[in-house]
N, C-alpha and C. Protein backbone atom coordinates (compact mmCIF):
# COMPACT_ATOMS: atom_id res chain seq x y z
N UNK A 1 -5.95 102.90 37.17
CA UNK A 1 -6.61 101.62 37.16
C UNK A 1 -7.44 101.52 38.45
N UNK A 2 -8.83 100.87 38.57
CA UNK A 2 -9.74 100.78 39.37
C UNK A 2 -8.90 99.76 40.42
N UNK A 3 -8.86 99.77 41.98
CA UNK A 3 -9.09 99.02 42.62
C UNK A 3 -9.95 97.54 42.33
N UNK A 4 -9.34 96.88 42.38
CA UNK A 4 -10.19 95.41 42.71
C UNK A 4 -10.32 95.54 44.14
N UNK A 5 -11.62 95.60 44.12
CA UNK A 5 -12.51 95.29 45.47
C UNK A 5 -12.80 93.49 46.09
N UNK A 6 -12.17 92.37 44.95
CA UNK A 6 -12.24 91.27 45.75
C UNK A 6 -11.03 91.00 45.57
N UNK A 7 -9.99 91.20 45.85
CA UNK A 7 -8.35 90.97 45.50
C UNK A 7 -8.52 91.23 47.77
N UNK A 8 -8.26 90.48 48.79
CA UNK A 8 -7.57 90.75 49.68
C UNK A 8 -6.60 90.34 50.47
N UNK A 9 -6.28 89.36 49.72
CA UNK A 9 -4.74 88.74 50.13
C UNK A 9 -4.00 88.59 48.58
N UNK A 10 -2.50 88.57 49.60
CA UNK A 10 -1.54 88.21 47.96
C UNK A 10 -0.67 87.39 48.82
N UNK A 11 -0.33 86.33 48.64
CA UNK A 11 1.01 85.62 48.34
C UNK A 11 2.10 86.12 47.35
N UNK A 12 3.38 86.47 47.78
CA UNK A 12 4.52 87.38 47.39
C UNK A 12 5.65 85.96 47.69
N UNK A 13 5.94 85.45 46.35
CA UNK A 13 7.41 84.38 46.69
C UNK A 13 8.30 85.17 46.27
N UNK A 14 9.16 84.95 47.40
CA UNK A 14 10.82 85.47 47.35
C UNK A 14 11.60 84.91 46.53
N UNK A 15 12.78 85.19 46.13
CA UNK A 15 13.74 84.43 45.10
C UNK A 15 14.38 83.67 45.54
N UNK A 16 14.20 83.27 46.98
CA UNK A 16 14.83 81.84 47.47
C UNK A 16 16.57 82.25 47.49
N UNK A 17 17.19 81.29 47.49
CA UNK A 17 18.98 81.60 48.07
C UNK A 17 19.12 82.20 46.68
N UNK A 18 20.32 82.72 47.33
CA UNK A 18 21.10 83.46 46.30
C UNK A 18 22.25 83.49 46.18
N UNK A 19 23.22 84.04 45.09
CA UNK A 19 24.70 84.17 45.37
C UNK A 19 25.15 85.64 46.10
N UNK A 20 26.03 85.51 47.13
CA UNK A 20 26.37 86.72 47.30
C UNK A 20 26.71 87.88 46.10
N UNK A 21 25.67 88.93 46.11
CA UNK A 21 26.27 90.05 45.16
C UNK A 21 24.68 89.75 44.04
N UNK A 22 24.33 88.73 44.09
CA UNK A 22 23.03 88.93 42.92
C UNK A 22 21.98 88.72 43.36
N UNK A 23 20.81 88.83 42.96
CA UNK A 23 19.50 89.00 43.48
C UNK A 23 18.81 90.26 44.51
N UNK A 24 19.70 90.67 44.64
CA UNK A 24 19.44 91.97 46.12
C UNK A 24 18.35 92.59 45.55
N UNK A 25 18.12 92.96 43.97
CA UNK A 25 17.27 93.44 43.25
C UNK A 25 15.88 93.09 43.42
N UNK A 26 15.64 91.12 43.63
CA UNK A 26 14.30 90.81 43.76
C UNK A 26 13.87 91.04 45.47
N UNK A 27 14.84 91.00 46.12
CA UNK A 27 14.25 91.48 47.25
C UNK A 27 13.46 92.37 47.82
N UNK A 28 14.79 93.79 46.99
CA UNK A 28 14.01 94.99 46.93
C UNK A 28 12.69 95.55 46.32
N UNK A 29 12.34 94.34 45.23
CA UNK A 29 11.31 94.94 44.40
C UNK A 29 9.96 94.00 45.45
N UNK A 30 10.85 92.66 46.34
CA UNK A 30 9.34 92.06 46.94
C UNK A 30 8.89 93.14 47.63
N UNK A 31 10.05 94.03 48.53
CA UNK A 31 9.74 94.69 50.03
C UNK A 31 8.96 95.64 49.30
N UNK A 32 9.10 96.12 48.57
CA UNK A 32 8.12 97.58 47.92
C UNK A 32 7.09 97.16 47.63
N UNK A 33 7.52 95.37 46.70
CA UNK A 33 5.62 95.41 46.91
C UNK A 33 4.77 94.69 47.96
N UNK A 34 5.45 94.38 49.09
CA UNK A 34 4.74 94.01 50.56
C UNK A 34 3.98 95.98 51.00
N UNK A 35 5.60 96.34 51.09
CA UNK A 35 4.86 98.32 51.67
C UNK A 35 3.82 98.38 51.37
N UNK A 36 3.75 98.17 49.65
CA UNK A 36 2.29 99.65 48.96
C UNK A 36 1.23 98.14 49.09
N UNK A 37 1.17 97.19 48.81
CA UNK A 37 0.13 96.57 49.15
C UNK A 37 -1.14 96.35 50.50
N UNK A 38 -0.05 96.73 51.32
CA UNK A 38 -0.08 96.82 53.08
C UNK A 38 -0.56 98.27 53.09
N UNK A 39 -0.21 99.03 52.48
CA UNK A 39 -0.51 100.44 52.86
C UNK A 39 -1.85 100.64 52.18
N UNK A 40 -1.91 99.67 50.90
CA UNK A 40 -3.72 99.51 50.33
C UNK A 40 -4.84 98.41 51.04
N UNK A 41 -4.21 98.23 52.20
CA UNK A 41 -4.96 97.51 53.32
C UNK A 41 -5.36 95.95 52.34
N UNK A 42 -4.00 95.74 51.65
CA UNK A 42 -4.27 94.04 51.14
C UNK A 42 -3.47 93.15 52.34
N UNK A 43 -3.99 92.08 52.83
CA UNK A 43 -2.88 91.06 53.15
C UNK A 43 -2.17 90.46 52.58
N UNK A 44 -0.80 90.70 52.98
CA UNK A 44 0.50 90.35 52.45
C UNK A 44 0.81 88.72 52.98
N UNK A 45 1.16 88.15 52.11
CA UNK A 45 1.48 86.64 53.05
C UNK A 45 2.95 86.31 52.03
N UNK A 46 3.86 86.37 52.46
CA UNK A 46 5.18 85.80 52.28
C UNK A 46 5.49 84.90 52.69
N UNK A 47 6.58 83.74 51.12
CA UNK A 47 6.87 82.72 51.18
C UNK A 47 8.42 82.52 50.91
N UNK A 48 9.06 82.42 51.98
CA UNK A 48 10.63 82.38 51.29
C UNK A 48 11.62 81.96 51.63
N UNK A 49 12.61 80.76 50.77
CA UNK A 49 13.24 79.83 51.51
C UNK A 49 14.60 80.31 51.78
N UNK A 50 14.69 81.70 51.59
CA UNK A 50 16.11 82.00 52.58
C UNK A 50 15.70 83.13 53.41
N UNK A 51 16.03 82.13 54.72
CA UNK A 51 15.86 83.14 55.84
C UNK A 51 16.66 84.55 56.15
N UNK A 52 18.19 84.52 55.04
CA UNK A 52 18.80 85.78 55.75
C UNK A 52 18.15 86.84 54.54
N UNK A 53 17.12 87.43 54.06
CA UNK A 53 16.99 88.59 53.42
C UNK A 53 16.07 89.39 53.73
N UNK A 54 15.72 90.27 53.58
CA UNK A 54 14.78 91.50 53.91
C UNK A 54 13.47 90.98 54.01
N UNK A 55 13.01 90.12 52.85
CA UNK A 55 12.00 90.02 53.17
C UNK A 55 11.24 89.47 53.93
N UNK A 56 11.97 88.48 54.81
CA UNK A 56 11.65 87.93 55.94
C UNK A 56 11.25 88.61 57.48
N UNK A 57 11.56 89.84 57.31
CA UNK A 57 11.43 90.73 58.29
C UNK A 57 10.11 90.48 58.72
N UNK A 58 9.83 90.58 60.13
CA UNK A 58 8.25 90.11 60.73
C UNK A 58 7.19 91.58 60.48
N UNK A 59 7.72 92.31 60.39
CA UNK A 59 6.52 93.78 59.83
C UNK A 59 6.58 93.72 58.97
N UNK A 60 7.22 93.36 57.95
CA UNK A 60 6.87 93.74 56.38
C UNK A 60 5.73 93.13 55.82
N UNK A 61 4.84 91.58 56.15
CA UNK A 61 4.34 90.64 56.13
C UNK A 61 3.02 90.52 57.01
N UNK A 62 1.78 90.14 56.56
CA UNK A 62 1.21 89.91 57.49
C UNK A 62 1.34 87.86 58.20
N UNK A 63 1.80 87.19 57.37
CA UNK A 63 1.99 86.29 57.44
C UNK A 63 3.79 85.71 56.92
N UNK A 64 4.35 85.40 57.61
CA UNK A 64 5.79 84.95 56.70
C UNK A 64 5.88 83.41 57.09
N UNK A 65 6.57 83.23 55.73
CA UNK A 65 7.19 81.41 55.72
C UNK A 65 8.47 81.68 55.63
N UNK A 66 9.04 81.18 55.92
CA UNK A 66 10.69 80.48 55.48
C UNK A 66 10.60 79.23 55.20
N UNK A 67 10.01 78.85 54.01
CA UNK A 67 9.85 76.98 53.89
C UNK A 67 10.37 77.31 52.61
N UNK A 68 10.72 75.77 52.24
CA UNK A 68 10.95 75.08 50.89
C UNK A 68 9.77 75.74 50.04
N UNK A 69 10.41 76.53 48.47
CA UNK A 69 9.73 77.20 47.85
C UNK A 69 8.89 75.69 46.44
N UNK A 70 8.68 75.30 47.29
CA UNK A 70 7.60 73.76 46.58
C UNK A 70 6.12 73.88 46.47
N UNK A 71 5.61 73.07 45.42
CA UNK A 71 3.94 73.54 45.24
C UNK A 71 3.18 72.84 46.37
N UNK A 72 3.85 71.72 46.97
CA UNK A 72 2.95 71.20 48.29
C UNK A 72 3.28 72.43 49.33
N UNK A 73 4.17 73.19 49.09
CA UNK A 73 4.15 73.92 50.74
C UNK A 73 3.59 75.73 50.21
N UNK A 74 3.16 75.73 48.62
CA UNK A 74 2.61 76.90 48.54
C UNK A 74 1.05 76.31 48.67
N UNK A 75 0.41 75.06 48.07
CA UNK A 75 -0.57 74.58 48.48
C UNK A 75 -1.50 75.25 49.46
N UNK A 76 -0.57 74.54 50.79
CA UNK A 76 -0.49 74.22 52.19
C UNK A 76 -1.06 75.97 52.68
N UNK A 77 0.13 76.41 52.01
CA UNK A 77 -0.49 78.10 52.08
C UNK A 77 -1.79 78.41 52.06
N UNK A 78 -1.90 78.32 50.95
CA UNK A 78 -3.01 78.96 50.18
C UNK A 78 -4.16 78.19 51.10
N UNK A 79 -4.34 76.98 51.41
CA UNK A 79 -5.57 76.61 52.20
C UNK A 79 -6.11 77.65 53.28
């Protein structure tokens, strides 16, 4: 598939809290797709309201939130 040449940012929402033992899965699938996006020179901007998981990490991201996963504070983002 061709590159999109006007695609250069992505907003990536996290799965927000979780129960211990479930979700570890969406984490792993955000962080892989922060890597290969980052490594295709897109900006990554992460949004995610639990602070203890991977994807919050400050390199994985060119931008990170830990806010309330709400449409006023993805909005707020996106401006």
């Amino acid at each position: 598939m061709p590159r999109r040449e006007d695609i250069r940012s992505v907003l990536i929402l996290g799965s927000g809290p979780i129960v211990i033992g479930q979700a570890c899965e969406f984490d792993y699938s955000g962080t892989q797709a922060a890597k290969v996006l980052k490594e295709k020179g897109i900006r990554v901007i992460l949004l995610n309201s639990n602070p203890a998981t991977i994807m919050t990490d400050p390199d994985l991201a060119d931008a990170t939130y830990v806010e309330p996963m709400t449409v006023q504070v993805v909005q707020k983002i996106l401006e």
